[in-house]
Protein backbone atom coordinates (compact mmCIF):
# COMPACT_ATOMS: atom_id res chain seq x y z
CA UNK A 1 33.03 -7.60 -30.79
CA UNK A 2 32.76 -9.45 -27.26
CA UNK A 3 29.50 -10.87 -26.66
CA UNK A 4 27.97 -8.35 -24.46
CA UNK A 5 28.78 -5.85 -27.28
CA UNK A 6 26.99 -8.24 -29.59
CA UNK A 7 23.52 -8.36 -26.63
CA UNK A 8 24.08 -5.04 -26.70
CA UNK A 9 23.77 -4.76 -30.49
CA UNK A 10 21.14 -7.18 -30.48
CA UNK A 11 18.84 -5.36 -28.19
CA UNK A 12 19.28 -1.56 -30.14
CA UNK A 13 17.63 -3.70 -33.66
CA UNK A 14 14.92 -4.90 -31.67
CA UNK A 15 14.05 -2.17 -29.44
CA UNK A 16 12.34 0.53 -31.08
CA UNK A 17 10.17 3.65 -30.34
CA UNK A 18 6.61 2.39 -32.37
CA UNK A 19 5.53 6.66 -32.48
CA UNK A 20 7.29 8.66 -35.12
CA UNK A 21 6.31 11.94 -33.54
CA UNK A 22 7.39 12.02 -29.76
CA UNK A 23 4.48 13.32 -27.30
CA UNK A 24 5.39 15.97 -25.07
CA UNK A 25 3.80 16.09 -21.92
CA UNK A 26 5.04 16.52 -18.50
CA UNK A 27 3.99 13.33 -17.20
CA UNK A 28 3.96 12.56 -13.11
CA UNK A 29 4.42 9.13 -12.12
CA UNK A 30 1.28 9.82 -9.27
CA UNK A 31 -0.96 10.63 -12.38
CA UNK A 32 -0.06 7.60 -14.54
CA UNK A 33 -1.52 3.87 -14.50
CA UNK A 34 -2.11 1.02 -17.14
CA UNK A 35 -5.35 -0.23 -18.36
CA UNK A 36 -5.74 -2.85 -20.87
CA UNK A 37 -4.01 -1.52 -23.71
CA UNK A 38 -3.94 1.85 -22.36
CA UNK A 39 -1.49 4.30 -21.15
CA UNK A 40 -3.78 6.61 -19.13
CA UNK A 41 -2.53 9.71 -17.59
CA UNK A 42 -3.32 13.59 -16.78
CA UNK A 43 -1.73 16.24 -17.66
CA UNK A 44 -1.69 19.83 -18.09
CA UNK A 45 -5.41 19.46 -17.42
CA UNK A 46 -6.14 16.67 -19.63
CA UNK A 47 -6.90 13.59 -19.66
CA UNK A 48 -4.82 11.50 -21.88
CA UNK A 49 -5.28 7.78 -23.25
CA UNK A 50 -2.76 6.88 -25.18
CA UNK A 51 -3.43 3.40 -26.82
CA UNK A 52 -0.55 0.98 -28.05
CA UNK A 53 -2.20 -1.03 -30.29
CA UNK A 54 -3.51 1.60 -32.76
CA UNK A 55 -1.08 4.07 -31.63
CA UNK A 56 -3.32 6.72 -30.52
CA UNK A 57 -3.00 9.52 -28.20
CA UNK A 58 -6.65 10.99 -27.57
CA UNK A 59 -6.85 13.64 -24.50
CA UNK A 60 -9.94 15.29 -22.56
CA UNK A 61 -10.08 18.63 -21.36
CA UNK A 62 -10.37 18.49 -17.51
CA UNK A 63 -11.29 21.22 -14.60
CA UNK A 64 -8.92 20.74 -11.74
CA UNK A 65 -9.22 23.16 -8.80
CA UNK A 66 -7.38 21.04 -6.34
CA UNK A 67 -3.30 20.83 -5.98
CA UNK A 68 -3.20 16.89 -7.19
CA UNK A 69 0.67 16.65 -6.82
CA UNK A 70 0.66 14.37 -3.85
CA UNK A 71 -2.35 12.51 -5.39
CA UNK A 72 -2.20 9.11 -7.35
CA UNK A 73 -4.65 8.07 -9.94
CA UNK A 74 -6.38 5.15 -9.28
CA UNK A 75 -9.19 3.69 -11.95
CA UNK A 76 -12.28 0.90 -11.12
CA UNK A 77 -15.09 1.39 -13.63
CA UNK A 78 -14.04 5.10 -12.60
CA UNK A 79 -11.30 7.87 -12.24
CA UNK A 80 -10.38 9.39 -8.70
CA UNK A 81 -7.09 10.68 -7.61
CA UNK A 82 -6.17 9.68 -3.89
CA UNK A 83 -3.76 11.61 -1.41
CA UNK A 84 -0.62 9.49 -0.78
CA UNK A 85 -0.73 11.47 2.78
CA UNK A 86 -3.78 10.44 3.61
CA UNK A 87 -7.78 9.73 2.89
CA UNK A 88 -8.80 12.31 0.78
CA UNK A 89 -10.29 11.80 -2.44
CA UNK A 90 -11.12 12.86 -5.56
CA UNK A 91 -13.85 11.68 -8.17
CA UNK A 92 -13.59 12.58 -11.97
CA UNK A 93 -16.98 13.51 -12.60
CA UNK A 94 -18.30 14.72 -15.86
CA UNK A 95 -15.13 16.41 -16.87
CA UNK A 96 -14.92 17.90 -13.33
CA UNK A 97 -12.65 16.96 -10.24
CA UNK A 98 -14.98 17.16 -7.21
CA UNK A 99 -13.82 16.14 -3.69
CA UNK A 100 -16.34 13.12 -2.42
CA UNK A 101 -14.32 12.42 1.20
CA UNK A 102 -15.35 13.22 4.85
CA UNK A 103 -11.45 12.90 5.89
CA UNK A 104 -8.35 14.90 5.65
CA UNK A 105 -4.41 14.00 5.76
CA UNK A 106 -3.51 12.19 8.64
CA UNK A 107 -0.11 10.95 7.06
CA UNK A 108 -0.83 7.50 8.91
CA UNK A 109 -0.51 5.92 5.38
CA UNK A 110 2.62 6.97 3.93
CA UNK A 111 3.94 4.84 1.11
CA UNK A 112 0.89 2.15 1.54
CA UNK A 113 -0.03 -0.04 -1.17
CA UNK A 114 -2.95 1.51 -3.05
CA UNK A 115 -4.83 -0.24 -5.35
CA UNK A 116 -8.61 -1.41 -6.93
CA UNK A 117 -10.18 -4.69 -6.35
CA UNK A 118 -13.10 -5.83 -7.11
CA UNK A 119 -14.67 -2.00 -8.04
CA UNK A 120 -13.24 -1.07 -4.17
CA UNK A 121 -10.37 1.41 -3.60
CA UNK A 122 -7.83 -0.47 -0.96
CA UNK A 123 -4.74 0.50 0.87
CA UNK A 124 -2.64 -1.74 2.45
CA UNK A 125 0.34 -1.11 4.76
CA UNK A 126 1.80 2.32 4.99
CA UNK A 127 4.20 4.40 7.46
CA UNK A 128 2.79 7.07 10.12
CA UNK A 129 3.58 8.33 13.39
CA UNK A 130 6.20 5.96 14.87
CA UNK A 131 4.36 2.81 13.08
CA UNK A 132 3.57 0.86 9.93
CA UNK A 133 0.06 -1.31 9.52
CA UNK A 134 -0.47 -4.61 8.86
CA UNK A 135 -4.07 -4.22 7.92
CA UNK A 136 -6.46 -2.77 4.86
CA UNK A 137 -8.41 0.49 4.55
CA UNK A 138 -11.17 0.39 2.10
CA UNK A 139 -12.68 3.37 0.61
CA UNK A 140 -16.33 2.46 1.64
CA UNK A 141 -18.67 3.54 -1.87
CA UNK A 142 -21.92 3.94 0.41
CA UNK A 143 -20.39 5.96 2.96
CA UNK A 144 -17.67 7.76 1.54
CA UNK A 145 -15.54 6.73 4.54
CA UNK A 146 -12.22 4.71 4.72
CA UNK A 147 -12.99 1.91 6.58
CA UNK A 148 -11.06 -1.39 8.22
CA UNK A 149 -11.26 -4.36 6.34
CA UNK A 150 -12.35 -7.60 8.93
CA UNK A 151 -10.48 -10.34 8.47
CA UNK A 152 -10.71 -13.89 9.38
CA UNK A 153 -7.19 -14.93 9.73
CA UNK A 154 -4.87 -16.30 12.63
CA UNK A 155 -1.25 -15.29 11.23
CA UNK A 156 -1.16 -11.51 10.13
CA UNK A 157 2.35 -9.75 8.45
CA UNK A 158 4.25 -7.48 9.73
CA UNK A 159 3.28 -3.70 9.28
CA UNK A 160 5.02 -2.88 5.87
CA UNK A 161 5.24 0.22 4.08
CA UNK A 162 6.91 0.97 0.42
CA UNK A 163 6.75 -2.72 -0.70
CA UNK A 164 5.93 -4.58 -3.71
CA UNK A 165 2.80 -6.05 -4.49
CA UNK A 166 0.60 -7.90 -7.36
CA UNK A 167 -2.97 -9.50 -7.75
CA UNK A 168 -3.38 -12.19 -8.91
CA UNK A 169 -6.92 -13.61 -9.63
CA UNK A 170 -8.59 -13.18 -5.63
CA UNK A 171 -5.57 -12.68 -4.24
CA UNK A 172 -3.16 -9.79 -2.63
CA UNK A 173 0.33 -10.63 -2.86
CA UNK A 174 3.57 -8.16 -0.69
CA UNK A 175 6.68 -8.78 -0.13
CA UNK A 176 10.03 -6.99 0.25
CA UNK A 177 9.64 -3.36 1.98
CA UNK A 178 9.73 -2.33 5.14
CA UNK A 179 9.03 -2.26 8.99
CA UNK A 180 9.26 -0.46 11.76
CA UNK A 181 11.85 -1.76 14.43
CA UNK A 182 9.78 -1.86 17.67
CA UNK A 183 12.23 -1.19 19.88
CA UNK A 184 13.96 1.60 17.99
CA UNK A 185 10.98 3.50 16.04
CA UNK A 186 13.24 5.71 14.28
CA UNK A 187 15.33 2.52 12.41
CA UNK A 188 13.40 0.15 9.48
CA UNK A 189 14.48 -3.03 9.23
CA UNK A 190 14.10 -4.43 6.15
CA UNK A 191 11.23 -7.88 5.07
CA UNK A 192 12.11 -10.67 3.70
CA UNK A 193 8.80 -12.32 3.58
CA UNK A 194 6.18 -13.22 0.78
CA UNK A 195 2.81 -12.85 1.88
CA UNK A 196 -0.67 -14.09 0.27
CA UNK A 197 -3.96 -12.88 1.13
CA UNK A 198 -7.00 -13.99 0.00
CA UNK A 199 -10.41 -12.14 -0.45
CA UNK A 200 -12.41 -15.01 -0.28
CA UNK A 201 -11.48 -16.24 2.87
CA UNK A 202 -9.84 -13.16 4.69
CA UNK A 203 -6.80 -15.23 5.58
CA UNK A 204 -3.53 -14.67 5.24
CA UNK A 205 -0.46 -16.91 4.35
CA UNK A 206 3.32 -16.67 4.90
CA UNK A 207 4.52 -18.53 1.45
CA UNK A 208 8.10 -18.19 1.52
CA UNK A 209 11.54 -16.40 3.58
CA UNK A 210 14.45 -15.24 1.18
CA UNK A 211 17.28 -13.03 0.96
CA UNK A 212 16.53 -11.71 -2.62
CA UNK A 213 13.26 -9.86 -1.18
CA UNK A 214 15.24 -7.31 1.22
CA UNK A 215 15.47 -4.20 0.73
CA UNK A 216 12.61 -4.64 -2.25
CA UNK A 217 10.98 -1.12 -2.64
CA UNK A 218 7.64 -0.51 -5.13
CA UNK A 219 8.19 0.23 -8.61
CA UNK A 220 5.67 1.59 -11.13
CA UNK A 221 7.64 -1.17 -13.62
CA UNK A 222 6.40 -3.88 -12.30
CA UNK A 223 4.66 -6.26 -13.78
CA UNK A 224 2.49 -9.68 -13.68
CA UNK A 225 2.60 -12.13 -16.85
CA UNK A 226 1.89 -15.53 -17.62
CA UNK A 227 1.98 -16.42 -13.66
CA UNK A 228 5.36 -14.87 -12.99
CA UNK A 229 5.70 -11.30 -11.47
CA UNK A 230 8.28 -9.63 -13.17
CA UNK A 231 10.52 -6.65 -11.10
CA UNK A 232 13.99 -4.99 -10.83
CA UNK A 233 16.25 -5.17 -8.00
CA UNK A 234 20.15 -2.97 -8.48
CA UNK A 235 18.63 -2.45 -12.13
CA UNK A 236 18.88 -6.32 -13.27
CA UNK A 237 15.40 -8.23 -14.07
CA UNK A 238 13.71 -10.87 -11.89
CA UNK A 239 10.82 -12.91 -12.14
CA UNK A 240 8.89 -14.94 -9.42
CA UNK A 241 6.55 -17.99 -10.45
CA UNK A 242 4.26 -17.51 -7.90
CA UNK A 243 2.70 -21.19 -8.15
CA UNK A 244 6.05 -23.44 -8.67
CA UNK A 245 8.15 -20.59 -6.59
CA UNK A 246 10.79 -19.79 -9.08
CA UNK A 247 12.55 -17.26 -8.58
CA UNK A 248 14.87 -16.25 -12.59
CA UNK A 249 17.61 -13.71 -12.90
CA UNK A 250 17.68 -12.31 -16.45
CA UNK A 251 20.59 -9.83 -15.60
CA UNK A 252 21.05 -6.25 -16.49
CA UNK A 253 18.85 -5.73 -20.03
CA UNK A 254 20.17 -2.79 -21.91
CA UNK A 255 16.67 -1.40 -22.82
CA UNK A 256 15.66 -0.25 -19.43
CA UNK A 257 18.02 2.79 -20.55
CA UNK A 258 15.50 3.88 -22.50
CA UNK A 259 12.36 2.73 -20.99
CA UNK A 260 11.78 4.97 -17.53
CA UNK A 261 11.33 2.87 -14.90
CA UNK A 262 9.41 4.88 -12.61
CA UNK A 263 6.03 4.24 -15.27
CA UNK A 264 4.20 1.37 -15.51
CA UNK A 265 4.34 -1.24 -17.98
CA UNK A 266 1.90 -3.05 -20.47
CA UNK A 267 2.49 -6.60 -21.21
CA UNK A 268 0.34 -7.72 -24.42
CA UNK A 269 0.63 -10.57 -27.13
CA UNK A 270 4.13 -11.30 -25.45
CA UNK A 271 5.42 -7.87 -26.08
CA UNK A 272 6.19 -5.34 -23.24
CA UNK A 273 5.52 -1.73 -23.30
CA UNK A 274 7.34 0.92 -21.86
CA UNK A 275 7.31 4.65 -21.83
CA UNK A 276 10.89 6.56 -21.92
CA UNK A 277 12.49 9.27 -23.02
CA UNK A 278 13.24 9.95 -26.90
CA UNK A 279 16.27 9.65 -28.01
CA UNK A 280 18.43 13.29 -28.30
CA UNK A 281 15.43 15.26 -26.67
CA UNK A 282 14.70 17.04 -23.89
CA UNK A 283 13.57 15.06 -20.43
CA UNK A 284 9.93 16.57 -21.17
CA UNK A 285 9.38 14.36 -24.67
CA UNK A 286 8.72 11.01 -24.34
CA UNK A 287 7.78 8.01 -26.38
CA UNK A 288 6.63 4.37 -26.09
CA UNK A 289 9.63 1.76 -26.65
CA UNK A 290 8.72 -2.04 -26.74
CA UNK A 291 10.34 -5.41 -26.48
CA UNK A 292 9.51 -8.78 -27.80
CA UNK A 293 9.29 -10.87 -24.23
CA UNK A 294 10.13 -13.90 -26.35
CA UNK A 295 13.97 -12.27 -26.49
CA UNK A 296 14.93 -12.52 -22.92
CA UNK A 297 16.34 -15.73 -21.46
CA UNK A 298 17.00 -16.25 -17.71
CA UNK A 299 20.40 -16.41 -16.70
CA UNK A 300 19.90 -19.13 -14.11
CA UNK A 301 16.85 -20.19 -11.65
CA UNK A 302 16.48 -20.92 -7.87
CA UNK A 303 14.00 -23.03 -6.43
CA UNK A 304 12.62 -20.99 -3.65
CA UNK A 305 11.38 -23.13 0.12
CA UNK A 306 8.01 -22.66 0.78
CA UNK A 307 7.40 -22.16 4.69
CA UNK A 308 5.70 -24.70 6.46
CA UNK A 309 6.06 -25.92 10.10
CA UNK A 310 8.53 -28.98 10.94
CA UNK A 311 6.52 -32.40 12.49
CA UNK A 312 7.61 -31.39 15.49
CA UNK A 313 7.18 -27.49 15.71
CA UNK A 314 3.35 -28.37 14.64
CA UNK A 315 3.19 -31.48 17.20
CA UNK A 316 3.80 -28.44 19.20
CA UNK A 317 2.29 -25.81 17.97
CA UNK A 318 -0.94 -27.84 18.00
CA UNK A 319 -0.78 -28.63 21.92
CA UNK A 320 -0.05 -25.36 22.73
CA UNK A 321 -3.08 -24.08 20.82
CA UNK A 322 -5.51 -26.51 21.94
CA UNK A 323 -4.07 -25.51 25.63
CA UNK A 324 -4.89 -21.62 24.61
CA UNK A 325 -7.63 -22.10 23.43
CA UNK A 326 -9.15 -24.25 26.64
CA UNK A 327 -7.42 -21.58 28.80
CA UNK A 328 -9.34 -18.78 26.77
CA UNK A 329 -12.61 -20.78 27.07
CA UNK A 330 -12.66 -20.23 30.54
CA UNK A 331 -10.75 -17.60 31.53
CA UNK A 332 -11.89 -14.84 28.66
CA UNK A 333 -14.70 -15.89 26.57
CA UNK A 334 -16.52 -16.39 29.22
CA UNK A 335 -16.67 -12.74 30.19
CA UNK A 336 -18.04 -9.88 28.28
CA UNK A 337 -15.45 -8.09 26.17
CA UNK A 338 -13.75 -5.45 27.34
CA UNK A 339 -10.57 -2.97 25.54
CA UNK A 340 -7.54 -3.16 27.79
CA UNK A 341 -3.95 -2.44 27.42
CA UNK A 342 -0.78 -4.89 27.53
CA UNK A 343 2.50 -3.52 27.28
CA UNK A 344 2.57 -1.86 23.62
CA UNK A 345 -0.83 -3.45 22.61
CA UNK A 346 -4.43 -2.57 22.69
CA UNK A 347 -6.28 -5.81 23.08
CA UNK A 348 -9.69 -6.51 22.51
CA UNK A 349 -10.94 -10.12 23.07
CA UNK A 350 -8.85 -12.17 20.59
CA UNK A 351 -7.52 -9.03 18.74
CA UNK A 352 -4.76 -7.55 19.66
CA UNK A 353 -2.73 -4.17 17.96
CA UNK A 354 0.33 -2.22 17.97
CA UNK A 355 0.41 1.09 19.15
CA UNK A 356 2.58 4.06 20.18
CA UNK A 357 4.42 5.26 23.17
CA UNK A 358 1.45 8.58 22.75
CA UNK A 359 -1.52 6.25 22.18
CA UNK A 360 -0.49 4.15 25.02
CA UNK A 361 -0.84 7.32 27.07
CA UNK A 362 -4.20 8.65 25.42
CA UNK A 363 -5.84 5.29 25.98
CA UNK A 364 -5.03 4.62 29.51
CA UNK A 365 -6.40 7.87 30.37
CA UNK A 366 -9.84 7.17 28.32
CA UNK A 367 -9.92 3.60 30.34
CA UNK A 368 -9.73 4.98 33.36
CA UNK A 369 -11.67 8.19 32.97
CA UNK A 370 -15.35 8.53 32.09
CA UNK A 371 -14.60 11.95 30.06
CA UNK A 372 -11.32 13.95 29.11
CA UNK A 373 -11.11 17.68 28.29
CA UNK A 374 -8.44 19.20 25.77
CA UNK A 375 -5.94 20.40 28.17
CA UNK A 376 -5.58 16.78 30.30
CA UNK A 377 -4.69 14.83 26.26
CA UNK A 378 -2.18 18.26 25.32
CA UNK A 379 -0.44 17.58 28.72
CA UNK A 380 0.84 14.03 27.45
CA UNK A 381 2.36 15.31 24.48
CA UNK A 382 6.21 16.86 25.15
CA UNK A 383 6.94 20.55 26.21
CA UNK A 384 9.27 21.74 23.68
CA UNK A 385 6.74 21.39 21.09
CA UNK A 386 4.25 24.94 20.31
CA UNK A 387 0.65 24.85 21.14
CA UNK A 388 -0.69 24.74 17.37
CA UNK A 389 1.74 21.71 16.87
CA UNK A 390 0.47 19.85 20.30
CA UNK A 391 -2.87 20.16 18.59
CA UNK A 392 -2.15 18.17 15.37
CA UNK A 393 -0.54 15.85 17.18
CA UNK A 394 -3.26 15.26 19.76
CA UNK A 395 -6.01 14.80 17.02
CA UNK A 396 -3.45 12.96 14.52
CA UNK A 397 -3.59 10.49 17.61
CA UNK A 398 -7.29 10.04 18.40
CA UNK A 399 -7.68 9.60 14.58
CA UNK A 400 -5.18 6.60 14.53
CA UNK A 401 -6.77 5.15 17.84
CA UNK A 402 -9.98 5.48 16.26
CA UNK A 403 -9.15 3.65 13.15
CA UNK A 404 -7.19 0.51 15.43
CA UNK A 405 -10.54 0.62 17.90
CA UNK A 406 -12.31 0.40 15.19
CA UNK A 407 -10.23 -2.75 13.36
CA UNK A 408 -10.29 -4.83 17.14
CA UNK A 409 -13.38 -4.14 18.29
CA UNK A 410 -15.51 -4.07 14.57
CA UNK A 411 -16.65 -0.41 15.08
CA UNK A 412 -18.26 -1.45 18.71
CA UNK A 413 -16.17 1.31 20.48
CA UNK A 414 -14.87 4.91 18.84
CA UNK A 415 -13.55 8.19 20.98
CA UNK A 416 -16.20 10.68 20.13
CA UNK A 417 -15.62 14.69 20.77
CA UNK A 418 -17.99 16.56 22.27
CA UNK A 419 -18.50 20.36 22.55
CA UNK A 420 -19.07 22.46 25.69
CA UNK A 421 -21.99 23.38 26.18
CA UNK A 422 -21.32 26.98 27.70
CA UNK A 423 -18.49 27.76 25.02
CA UNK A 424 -18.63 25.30 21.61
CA UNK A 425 -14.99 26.20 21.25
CA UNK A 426 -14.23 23.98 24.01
CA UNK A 427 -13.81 19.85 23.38
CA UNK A 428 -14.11 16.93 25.65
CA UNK A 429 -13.63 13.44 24.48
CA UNK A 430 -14.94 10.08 25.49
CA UNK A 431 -14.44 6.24 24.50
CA UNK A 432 -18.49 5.12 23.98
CA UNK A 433 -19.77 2.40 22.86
CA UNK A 434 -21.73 2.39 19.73
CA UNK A 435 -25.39 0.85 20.23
């Protein structure tokens, strides 16, 4: 026997499914999270919690009137279920799934981070229309509105979508995923950053540059313990220390052929939790597997850089911004604030944000036009596309210029529809300011 026979062997006497009765549920990996101890998913409407330590699998009858399969469960001190192609959502009230939103799908979002913080629904990142963001959405609790999170900081990320990411006491970590390529907005090009933001401050910080985080893409598996952030990359395990910047390769482990992957994990008393597929059943029956933490070594460990500026580049850097920030004394603070377009960028005092070839067009017509009817916006859009389609797209548009006028400018400005007067199935638009 040749010793990965015998890690082999070792792993099948130490790996074991803790349920003697499999459970068998159809289980989506949108309707699925970890809480505590707690697998926590629904199902066949039910709720299930399905506990590791006394190896329990309690459910709760639930009334769901709403197709949920594009929806991902999301708990604070609450349930809700949120639409991964856009801002709807749903609150688990009283047994009950009841729609609390004013928004629809916009499918600006796609493949953003979603998360809770600090009893607040958050997405960060995502993919939409030509673009990815760089910024937060909040799901505001008093107005039931997703809203732009203000910031404070001077260095931002690139817009990311289907990355990995981790909290870690007050702060967001991402890394790995992807961006849009701004000069061809059909190619991604893959990130190779690790970012840190902090809640406390608003800032962000570029920690460290590395080859290991392209072509990084979010897993359900993931998972933080004992400062290190444990994930998979070609199906071998990695962990990152994210305070002495680590980065250990444990190699291919053979018990991620039982545990599924696309779940999430629990990590308690140094023992991870998994749930997989039984053994000699059908793909519908699953169990819980777990592994003794203790049992896996690192093959070998690489000291990542962390980024900071050379003497020189900051000599530099430092003159130049003392020089901006004289020029901008004078030139623009000096004068009241006003939107205006640069190239591909909507700026706004010192804020400044990406946008598309189409909002380009839409917002130099609202600059330079005290109010727009349908027909003027529906002429920007291309000619081989059908009237019902030039629609979505129009208001798919003024929805994402909304939400990046609203990010600059702190709400101050928003393009507001207004009805005609002699027929209310007629729209005009203007960009107002909000008093």
């Amino acid at each position: 026997m040749n010793y990965k026979q015998l890690i082999y062997f070792f792993f099948q006497l130490n790996l074991f499914a803790f349920y003697a009765q499999d459970f068998d549920h159809p289980i989506s990996q949108n309707h699925i999270i970890a809480d505590g101890e707690n697998f926590e998913y629904i199902s066949n409407s039910h709720l299930y919690k399905l506990n590791i330590k006394n190896k329990s699998l309690d459910s709760t009858l639930i009334k769901i009137n709403h197709d949920v399969r594009t929806f991902k469960l999301v708990k604070n001190s609450e349930y809700f279920l949120v639409n991964s192609l856009g801002g709807e959502v749903l609150h688990l009230n009283e047994n009950k799934i009841e729609r609390i939103d004013h928004s629809f799908s916009h499918k600006n979002q796609l493949k953003s981070s979603l998360f809770s913080f600090d009893n607040t629904i958050y997405r960060f990142g995502g993919y939409g229309f030509f673009d990815s963001r760089n910024f937060f959405t909040y799901f505001s609790n008093k107005t039931n509105e997703w809203e732009a999170l203000e910031t404070k900081s001077k260095v931002f990320p690139p817009g990311l979508f289907d990355n990995k990411f981790f909290i870690h006491n007050n702060d967001f970590y991402v890394f790995g995923g992807y961006s849009i390529d701004n000069n061809n907005r059909s190619k991604r090009n893959s990130n190779n950053e690790l970012w840190k933001f902090n809640f406390e401050n608003k800032q962000w910080t570029l920690i460290t540059k590395n080859s290991i985080f392209n072509d990084l893409t979010f897993s359900k598996f993931d998972y933080l313990h004992n400062e290190n952030f444990y994930f998979l990359k070609n199906g071998e395990l990695f962990s990152l220390d994210i305070n002495k910047l680590n980065l250990k390769h444990y190699g291919k482990l053979n018990y991620l052929d039982k545990g599924n992957i696309i779940f999430p994990t629990i990590v308690s008393n140094n023992t991870l939790y998994t749930i997989g597929n039984s053994p000699n059943s059908e793909l519908s029956k699953h169990n819980v597997f777990e592994l003794n933490l203790a049992d896996i070594n690192p093959i070998s460990t690489t000291k990542l850089d962390s980024y900071n500026l050379g003497s020189i580049e900051y000599i530099g850097f430092t003159i130049i911004f003392i020089s901006l920030l004289y020029f901008l004394n004078r030139k623009v603070l000096s004068k009241p604030k006003k939107i205006r377009i640069f190239r591909n960028k909507m700026i706004y005092g010192l804020k400044r944000i990406k946008l598309s070839e189409l909002e380009q067009n839409f917002m130099n017509l609202f600059l330079n036009n005290n109010e727009l009817d349908n027909a003027e916006l529906v002429s920007l859009i291309g000619s081989n596309v059908d009237g019902s389609q030039k629609s979505r797209i129009k208001n798919s548009t003024i929805d994402s210029l909304n939400l990046k006028i609203s990010f600059i400018t702190n709400s101050k400005f928003q393009i507001k529809k207004n009805s005609s007067s002699n027929d209310r199935r007629y729209y005009s638009y203007k960009l107002l300011e909000n008093f």
